[in-house]
PDB file of N, CA and C in Angstrom:
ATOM      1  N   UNK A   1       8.757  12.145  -2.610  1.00  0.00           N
ATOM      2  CA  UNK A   1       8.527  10.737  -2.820  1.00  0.00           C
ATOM      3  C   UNK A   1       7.221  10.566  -3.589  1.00  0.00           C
ATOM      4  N   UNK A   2       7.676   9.839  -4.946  1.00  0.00           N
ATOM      5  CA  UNK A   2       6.044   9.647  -5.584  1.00  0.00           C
ATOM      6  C   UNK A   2       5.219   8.699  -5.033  1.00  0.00           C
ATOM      7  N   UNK A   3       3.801   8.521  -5.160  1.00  0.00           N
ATOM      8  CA  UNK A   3       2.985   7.316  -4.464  1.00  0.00           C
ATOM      9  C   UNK A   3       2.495   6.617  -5.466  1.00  0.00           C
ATOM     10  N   UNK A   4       2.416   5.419  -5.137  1.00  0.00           N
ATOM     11  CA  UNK A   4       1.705   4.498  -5.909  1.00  0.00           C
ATOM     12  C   UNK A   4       0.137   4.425  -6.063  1.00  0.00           C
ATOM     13  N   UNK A   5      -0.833   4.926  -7.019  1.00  0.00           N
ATOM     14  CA  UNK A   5      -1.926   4.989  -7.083  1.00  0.00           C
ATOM     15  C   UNK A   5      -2.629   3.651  -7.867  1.00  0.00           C
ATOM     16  N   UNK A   6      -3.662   3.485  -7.241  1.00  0.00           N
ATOM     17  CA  UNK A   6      -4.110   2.144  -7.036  1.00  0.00           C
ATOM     18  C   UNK A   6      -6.105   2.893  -7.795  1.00  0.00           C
ATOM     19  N   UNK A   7      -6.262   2.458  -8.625  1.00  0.00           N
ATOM     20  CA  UNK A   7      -7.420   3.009  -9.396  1.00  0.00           C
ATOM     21  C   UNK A   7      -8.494   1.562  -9.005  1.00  0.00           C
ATOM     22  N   UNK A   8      -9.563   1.648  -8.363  1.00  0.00           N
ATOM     23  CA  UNK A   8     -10.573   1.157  -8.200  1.00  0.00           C
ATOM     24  C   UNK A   8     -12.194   1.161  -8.819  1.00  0.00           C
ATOM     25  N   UNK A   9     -12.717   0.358  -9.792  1.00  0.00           N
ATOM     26  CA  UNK A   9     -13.864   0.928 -10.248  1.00  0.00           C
ATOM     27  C   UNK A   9     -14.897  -0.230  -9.890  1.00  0.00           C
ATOM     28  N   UNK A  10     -15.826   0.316  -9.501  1.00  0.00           N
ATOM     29  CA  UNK A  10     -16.918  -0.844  -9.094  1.00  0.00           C
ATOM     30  C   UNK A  10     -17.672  -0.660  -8.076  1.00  0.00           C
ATOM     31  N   UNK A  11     -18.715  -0.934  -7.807  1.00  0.00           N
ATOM     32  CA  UNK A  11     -19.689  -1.145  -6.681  1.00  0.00           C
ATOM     33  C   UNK A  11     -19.101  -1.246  -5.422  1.00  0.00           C
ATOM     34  N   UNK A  12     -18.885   0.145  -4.712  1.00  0.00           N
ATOM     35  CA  UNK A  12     -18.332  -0.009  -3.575  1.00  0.00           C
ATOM     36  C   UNK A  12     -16.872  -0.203  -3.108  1.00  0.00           C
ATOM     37  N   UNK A  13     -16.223   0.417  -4.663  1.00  0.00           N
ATOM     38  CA  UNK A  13     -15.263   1.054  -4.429  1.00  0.00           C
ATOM     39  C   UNK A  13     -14.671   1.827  -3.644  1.00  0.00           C
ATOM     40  N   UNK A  14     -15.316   3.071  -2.562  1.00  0.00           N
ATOM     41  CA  UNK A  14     -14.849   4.016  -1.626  1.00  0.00           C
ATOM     42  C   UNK A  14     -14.115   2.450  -0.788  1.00  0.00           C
ATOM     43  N   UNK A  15     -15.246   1.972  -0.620  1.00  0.00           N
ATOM     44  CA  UNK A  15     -15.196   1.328   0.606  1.00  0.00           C
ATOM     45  C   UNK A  15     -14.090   0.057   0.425  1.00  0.00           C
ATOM     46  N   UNK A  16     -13.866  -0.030  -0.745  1.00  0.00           N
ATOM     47  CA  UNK A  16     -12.642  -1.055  -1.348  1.00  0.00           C
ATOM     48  C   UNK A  16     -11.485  -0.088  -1.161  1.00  0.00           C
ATOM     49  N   UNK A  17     -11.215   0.717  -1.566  1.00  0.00           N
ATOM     50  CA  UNK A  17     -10.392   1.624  -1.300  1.00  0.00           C
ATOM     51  C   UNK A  17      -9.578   1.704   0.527  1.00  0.00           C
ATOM     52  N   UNK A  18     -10.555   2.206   0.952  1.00  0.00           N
ATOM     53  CA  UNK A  18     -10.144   2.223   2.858  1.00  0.00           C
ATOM     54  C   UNK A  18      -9.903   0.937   2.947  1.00  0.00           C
ATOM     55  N   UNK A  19     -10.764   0.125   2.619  1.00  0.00           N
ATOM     56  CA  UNK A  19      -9.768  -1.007   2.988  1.00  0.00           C
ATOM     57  C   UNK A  19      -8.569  -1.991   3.111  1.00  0.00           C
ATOM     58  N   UNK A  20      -8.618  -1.058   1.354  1.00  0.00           N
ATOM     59  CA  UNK A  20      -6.694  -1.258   1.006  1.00  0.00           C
ATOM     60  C   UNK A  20      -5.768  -0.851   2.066  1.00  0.00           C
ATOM     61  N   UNK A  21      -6.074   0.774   2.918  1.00  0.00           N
ATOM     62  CA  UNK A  21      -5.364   1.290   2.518  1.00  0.00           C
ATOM     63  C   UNK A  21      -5.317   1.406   4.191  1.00  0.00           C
ATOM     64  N   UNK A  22      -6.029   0.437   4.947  1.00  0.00           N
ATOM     65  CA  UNK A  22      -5.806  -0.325   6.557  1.00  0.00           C
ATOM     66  C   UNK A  22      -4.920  -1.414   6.843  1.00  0.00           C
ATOM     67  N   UNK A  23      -4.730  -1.915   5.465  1.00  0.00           N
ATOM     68  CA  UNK A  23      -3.839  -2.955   5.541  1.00  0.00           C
ATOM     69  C   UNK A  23      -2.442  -2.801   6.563  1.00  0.00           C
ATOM     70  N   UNK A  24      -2.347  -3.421   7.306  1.00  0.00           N
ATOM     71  CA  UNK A  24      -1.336  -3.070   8.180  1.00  0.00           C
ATOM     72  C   UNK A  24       0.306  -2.881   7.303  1.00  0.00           C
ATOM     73  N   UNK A  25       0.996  -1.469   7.798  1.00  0.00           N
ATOM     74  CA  UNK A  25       2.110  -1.387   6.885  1.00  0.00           C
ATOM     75  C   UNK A  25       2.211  -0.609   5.823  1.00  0.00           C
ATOM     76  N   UNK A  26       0.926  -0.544   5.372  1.00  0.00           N
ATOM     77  CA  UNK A  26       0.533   0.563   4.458  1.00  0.00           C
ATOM     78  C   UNK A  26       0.196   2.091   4.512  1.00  0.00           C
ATOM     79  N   UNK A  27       0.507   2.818   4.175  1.00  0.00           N
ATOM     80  CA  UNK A  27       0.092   4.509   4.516  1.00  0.00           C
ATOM     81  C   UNK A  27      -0.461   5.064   3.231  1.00  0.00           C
ATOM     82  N   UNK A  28      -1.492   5.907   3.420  1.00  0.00           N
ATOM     83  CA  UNK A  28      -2.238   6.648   2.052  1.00  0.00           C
ATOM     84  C   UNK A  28      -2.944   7.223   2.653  1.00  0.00           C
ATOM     85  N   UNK A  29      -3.742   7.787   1.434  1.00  0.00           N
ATOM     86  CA  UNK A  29      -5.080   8.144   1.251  1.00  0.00           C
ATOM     87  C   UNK A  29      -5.599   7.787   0.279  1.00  0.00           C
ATOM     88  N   UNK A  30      -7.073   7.928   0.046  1.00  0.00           N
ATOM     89  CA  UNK A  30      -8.073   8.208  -1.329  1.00  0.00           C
ATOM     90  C   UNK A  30      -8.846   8.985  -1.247  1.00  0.00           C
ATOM     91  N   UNK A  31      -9.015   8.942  -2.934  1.00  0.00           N
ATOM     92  CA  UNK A  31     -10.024  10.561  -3.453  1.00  0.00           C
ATOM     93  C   UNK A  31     -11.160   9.827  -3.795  1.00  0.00           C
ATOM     94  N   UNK A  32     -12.078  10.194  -4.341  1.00  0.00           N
ATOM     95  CA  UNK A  32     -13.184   9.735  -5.090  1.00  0.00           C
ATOM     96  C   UNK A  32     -13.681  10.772  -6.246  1.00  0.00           C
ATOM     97  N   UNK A  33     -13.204   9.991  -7.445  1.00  0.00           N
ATOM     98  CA  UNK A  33     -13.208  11.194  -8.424  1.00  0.00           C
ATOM     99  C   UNK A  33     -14.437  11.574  -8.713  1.00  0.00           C
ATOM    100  N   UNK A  34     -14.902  12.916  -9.227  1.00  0.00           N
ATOM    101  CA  UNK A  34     -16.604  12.683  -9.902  1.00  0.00           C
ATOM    102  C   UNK A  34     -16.967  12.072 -10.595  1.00  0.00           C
ATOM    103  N   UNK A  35     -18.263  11.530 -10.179  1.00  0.00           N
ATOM    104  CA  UNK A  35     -18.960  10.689 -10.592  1.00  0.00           C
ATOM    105  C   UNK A  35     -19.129  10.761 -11.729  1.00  0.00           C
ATOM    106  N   UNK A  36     -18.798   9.966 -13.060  1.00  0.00           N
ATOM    107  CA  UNK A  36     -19.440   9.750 -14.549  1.00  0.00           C
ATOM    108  C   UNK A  36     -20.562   8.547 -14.696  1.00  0.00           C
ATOM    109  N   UNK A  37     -21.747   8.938 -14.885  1.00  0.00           N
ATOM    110  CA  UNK A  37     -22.884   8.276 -16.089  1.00  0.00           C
ATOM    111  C   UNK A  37     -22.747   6.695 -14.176  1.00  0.00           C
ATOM    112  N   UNK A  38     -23.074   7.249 -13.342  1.00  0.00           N
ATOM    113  CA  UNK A  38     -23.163   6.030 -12.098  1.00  0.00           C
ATOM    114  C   UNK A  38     -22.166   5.298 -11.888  1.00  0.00           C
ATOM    115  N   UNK A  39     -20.957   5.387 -12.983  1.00  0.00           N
ATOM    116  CA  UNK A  39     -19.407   4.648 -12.498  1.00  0.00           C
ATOM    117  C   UNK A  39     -19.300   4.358 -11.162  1.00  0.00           C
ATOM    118  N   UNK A  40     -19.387   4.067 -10.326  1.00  0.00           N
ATOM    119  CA  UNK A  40     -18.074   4.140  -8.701  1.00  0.00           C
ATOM    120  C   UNK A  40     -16.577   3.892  -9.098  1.00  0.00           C
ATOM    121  N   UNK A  41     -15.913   4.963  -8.392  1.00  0.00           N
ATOM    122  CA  UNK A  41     -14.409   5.121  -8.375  1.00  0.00           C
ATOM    123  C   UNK A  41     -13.647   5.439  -7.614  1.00  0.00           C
ATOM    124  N   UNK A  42     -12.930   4.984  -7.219  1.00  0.00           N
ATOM    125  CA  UNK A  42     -11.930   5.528  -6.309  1.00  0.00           C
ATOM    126  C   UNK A  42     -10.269   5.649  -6.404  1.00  0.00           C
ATOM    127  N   UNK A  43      -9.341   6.194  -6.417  1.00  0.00           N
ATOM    128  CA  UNK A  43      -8.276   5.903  -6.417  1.00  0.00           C
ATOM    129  C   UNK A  43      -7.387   6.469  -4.696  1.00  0.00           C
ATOM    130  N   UNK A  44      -6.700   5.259  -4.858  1.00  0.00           N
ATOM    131  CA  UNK A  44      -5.874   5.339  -3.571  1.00  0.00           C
ATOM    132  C   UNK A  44      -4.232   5.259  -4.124  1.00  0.00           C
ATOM    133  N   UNK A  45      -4.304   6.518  -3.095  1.00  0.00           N
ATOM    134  CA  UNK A  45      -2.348   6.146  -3.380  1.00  0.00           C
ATOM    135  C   UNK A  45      -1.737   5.746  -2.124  1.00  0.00           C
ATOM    136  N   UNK A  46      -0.965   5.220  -2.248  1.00  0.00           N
ATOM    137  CA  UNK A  46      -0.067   4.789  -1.371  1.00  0.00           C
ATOM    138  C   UNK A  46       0.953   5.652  -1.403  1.00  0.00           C
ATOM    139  N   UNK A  47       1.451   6.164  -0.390  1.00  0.00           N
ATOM    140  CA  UNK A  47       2.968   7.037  -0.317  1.00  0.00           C
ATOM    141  C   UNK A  47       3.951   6.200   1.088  1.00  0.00           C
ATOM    142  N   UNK A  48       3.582   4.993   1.300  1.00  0.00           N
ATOM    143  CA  UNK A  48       4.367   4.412   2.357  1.00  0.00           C
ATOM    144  C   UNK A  48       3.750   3.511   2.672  1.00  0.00           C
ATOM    145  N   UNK A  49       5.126   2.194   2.878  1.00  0.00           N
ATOM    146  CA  UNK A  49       5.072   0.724   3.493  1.00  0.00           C
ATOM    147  C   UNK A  49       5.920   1.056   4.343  1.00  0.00           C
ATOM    148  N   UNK A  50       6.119   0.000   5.318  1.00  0.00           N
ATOM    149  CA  UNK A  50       6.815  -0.600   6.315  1.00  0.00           C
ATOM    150  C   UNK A  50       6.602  -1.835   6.585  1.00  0.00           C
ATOM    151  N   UNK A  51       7.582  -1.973   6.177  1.00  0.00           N
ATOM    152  CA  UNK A  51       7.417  -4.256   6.324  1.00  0.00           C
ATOM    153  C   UNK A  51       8.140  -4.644   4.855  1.00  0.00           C
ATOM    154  N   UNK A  52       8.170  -5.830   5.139  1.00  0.00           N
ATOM    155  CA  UNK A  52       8.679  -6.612   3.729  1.00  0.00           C
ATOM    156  C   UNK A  52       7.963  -5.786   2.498  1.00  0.00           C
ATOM    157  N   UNK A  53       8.135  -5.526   1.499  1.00  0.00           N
ATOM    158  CA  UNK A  53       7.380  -5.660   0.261  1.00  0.00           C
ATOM    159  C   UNK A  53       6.904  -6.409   0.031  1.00  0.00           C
ATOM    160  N   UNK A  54       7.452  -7.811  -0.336  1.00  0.00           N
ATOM    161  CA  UNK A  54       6.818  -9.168  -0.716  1.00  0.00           C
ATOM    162  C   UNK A  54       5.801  -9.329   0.044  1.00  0.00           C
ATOM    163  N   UNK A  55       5.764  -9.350   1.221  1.00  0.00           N
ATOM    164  CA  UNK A  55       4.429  -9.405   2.288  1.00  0.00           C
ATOM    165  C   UNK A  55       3.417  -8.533   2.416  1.00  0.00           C
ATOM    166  N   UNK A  56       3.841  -7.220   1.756  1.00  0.00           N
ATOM    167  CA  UNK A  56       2.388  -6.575   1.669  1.00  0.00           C
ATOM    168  C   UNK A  56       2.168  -6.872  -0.038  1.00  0.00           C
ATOM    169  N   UNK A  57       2.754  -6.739  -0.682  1.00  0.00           N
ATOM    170  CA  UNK A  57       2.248  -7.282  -2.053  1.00  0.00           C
ATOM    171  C   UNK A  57       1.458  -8.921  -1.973  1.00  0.00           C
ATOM    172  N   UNK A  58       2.057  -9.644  -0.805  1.00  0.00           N
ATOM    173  CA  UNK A  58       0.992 -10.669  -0.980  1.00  0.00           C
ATOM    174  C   UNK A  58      -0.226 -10.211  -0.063  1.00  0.00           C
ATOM    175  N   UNK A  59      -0.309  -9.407   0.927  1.00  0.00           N
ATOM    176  CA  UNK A  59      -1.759  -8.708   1.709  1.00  0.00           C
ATOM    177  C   UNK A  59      -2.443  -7.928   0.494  1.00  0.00           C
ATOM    178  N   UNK A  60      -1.938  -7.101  -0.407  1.00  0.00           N
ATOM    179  CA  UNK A  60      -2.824  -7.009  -1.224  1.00  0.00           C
ATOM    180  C   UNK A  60      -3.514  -7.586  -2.566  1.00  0.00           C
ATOM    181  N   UNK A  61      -2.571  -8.754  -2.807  1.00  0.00           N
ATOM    182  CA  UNK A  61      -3.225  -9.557  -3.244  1.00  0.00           C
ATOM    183  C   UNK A  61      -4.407 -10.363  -2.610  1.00  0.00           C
ATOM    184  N   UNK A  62      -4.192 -10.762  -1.316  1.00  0.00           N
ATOM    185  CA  UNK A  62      -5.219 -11.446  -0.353  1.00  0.00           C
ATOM    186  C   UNK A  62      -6.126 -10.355  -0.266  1.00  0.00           C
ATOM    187  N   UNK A  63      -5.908  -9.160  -0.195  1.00  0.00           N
ATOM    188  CA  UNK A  63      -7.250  -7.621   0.271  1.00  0.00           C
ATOM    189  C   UNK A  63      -7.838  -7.776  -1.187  1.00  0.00           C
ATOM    190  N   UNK A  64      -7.643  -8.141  -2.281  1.00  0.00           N
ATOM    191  CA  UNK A  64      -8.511  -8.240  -3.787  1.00  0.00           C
ATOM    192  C   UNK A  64      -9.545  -9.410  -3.984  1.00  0.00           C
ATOM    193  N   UNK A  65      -8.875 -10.694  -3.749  1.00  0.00           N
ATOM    194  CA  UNK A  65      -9.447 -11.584  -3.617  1.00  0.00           C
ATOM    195  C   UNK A  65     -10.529 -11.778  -2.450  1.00  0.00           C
ATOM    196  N   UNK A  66     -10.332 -11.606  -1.137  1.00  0.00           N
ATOM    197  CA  UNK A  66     -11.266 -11.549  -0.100  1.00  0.00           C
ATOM    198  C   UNK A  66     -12.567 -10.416  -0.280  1.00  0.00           C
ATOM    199  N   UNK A  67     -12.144  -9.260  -0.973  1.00  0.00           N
ATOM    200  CA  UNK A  67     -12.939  -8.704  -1.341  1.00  0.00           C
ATOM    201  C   UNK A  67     -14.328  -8.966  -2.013  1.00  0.00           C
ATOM    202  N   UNK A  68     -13.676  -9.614  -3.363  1.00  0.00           N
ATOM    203  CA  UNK A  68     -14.718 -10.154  -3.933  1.00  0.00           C
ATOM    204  C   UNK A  68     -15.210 -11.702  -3.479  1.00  0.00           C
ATOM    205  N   UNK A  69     -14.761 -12.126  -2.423  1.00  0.00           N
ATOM    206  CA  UNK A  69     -15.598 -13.300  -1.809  1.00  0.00           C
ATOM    207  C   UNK A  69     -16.599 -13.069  -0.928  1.00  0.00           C
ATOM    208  N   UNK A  70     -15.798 -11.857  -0.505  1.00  0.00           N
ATOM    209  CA  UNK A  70     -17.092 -11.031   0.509  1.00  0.00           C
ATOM    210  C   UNK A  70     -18.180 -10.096  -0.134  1.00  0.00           C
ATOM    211  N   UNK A  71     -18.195  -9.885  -1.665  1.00  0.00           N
ATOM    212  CA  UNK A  71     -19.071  -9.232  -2.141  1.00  0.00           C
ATOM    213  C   UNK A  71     -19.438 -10.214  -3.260  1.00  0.00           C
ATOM    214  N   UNK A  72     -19.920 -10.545  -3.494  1.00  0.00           N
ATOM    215  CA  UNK A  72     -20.398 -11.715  -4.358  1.00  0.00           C
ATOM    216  C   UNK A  72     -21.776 -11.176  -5.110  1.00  0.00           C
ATOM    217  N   UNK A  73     -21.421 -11.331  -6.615  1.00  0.00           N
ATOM    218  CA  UNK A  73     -21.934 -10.907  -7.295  1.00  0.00           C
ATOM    219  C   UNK A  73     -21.633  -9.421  -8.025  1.00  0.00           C
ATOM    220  N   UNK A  74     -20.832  -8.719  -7.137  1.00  0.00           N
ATOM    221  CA  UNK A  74     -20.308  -6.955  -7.412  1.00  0.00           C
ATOM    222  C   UNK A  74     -19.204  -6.970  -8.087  1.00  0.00           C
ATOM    223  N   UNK A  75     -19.008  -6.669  -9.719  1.00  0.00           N
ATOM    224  CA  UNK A  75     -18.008  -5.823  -9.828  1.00  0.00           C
ATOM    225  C   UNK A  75     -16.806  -5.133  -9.546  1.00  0.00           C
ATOM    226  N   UNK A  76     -15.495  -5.689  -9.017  1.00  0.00           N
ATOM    227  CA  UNK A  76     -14.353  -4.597  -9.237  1.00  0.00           C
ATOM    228  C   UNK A  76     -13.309  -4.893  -9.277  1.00  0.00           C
ATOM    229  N   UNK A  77     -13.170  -3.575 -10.225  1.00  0.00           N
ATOM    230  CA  UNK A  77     -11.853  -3.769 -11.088  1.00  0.00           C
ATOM    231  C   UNK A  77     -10.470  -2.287 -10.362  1.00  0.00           C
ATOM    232  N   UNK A  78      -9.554  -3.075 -10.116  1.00  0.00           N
ATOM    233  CA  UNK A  78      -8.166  -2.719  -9.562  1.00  0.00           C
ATOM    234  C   UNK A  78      -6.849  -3.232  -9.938  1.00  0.00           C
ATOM    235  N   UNK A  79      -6.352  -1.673 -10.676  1.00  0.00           N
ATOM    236  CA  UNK A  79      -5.377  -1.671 -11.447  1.00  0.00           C
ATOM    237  C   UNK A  79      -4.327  -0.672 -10.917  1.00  0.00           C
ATOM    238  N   UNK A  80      -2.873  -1.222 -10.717  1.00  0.00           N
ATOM    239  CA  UNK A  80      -2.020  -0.267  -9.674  1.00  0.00           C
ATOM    240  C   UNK A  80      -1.000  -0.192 -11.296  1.00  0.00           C
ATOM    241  N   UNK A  81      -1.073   1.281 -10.838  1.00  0.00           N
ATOM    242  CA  UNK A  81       0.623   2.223 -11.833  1.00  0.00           C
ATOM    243  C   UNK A  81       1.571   2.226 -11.393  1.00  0.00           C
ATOM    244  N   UNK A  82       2.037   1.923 -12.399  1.00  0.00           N
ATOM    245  CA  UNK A  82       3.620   2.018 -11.830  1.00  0.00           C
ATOM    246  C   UNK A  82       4.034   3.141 -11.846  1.00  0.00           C
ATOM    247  N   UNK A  83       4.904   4.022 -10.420  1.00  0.00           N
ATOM    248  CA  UNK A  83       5.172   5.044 -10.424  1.00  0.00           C
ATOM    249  C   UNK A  83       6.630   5.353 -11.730  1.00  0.00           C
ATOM    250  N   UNK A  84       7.341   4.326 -11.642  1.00  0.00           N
ATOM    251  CA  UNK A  84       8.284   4.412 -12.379  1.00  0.00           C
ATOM    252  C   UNK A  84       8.724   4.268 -13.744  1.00  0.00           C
ATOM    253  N   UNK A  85       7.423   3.325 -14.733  1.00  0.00           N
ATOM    254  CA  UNK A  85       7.201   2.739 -15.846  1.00  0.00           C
ATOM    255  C   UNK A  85       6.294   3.845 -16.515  1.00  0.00           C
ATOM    256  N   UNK A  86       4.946   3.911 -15.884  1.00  0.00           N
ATOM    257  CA  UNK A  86       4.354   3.987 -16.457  1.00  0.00           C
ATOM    258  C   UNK A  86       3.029   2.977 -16.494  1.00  0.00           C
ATOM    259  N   UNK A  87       3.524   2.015 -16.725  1.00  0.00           N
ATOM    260  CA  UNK A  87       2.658   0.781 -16.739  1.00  0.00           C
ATOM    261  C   UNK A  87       1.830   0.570 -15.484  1.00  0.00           C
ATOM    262  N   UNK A  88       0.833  -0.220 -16.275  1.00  0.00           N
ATOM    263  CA  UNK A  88      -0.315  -0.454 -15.288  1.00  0.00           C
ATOM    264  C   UNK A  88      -0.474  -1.999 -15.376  1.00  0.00           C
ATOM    265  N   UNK A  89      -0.678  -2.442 -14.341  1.00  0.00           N
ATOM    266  CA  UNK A  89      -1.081  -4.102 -14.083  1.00  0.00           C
ATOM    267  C   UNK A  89      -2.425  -4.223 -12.727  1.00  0.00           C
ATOM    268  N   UNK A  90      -3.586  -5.023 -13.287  1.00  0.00           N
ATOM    269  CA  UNK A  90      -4.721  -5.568 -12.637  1.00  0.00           C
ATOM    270  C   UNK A  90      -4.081  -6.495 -12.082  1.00  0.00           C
ATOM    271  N   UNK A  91      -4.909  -6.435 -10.739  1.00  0.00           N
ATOM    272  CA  UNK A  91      -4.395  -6.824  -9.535  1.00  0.00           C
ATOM    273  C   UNK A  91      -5.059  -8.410  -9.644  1.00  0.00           C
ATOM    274  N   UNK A  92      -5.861  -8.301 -10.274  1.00  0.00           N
ATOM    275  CA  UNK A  92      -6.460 -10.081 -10.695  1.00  0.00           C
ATOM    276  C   UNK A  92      -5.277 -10.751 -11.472  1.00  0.00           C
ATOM    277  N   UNK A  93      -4.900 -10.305 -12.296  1.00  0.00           N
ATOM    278  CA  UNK A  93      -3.925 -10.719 -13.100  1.00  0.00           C
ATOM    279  C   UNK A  93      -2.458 -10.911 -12.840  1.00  0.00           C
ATOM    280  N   UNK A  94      -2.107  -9.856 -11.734  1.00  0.00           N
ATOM    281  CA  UNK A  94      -0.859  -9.465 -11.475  1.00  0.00           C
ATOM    282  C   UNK A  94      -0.329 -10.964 -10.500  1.00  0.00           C
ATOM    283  N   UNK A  95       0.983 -10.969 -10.620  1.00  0.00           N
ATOM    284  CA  UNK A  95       1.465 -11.952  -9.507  1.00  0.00           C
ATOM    285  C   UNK A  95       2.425 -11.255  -8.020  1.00  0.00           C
ATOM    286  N   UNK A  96       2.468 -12.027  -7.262  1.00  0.00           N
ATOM    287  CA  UNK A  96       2.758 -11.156  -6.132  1.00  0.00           C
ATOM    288  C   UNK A  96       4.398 -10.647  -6.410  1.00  0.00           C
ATOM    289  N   UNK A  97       5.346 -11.171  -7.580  1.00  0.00           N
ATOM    290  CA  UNK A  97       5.940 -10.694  -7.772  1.00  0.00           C
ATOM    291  C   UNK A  97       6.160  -9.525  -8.431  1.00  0.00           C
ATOM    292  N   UNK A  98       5.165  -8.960  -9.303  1.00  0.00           N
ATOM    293  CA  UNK A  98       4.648  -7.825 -10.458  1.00  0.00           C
ATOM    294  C   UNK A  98       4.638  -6.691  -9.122  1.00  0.00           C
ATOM    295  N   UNK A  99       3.967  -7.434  -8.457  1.00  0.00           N
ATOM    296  CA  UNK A  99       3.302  -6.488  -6.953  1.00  0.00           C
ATOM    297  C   UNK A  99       4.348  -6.023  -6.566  1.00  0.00           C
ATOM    298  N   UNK A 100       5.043  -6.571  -5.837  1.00  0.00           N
ATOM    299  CA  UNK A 100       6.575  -6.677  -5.037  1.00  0.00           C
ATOM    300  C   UNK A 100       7.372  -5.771  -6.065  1.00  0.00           C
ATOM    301  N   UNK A 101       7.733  -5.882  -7.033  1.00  0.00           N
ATOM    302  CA  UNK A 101       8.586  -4.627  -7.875  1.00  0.00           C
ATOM    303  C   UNK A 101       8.001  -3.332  -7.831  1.00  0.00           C
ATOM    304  N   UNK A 102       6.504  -3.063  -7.831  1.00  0.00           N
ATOM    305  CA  UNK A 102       5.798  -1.734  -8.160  1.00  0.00           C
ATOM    306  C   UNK A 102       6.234  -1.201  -6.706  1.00  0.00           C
ATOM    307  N   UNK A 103       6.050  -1.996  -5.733  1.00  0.00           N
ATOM    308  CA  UNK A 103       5.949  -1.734  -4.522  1.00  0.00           C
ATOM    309  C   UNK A 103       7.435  -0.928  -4.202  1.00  0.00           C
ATOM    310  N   UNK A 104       8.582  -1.544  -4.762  1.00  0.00           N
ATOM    311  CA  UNK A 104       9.975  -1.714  -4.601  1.00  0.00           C
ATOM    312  C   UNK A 104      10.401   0.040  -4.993  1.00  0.00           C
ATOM    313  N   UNK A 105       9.556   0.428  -5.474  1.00  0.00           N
ATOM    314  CA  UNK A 105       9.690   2.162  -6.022  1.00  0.00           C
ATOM    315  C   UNK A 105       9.610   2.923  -4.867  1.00  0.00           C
ATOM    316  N   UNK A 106       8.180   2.609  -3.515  1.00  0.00           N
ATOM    317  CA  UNK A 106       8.648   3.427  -2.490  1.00  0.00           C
ATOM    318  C   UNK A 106       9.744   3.378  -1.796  1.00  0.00           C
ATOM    319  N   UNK A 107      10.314   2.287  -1.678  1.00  0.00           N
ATOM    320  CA  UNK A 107      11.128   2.057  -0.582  1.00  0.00           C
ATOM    321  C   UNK A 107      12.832   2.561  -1.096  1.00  0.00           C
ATOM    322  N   UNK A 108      12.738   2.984  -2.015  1.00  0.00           N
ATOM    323  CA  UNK A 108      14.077   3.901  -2.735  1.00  0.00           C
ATOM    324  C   UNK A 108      14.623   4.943  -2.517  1.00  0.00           C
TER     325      UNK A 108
END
């Protein structure tokens, strides 16, 4: 089963990362790649939901946004691949339906 990797860059990224990836329903891990020129990075994959899709695609839309209300002023940027495309869509940008299809690859 491939996982969905979820690329995080910004100030406190590790810690954006675990928090994705507590979301209830969700299963992973993350790495933290080496460090380039003070970047922060993290990528998390996901290899398992349980629950609606639509409902964790809207928890991680709500885990992006709360994020940066709770860090104010910091930087970060989170962009999930599609295991199946190719394609990549920012999670600022994305709609919970964009979400809900990427998502729709584990559960196959």
């Amino acid at each position: 089963m491939a996982g969905i990797q979820v690329g995080i860059e910004g100030e406190g990224a590790p810690a954006a990362a675990e928090a994705l990836l507590e979301i209830p329903g969700i299963s992973g891990s993350y790495e933290v790649p080496t460090q380039r020129e003070g970047t922060l990075a993290a990528v998390a994959t996901i290899v398992g939901i349980v629950g609606g899709v639509a409902t964790l695609a809207e928890q991680i839309r709500k885990w992006y946004q709360e994020w940066h209300k709770s860090h104010p002023g910091k930087q970060l940027d989170a962009i999930i691949y599609d295991p199946e495309t190719g394609g990549r869509i920012f999670i600022e940008e994305a709609t919970i339906e964009e979400i809900t299809e990427i998502l729709k690859s584990l559960s196959k």
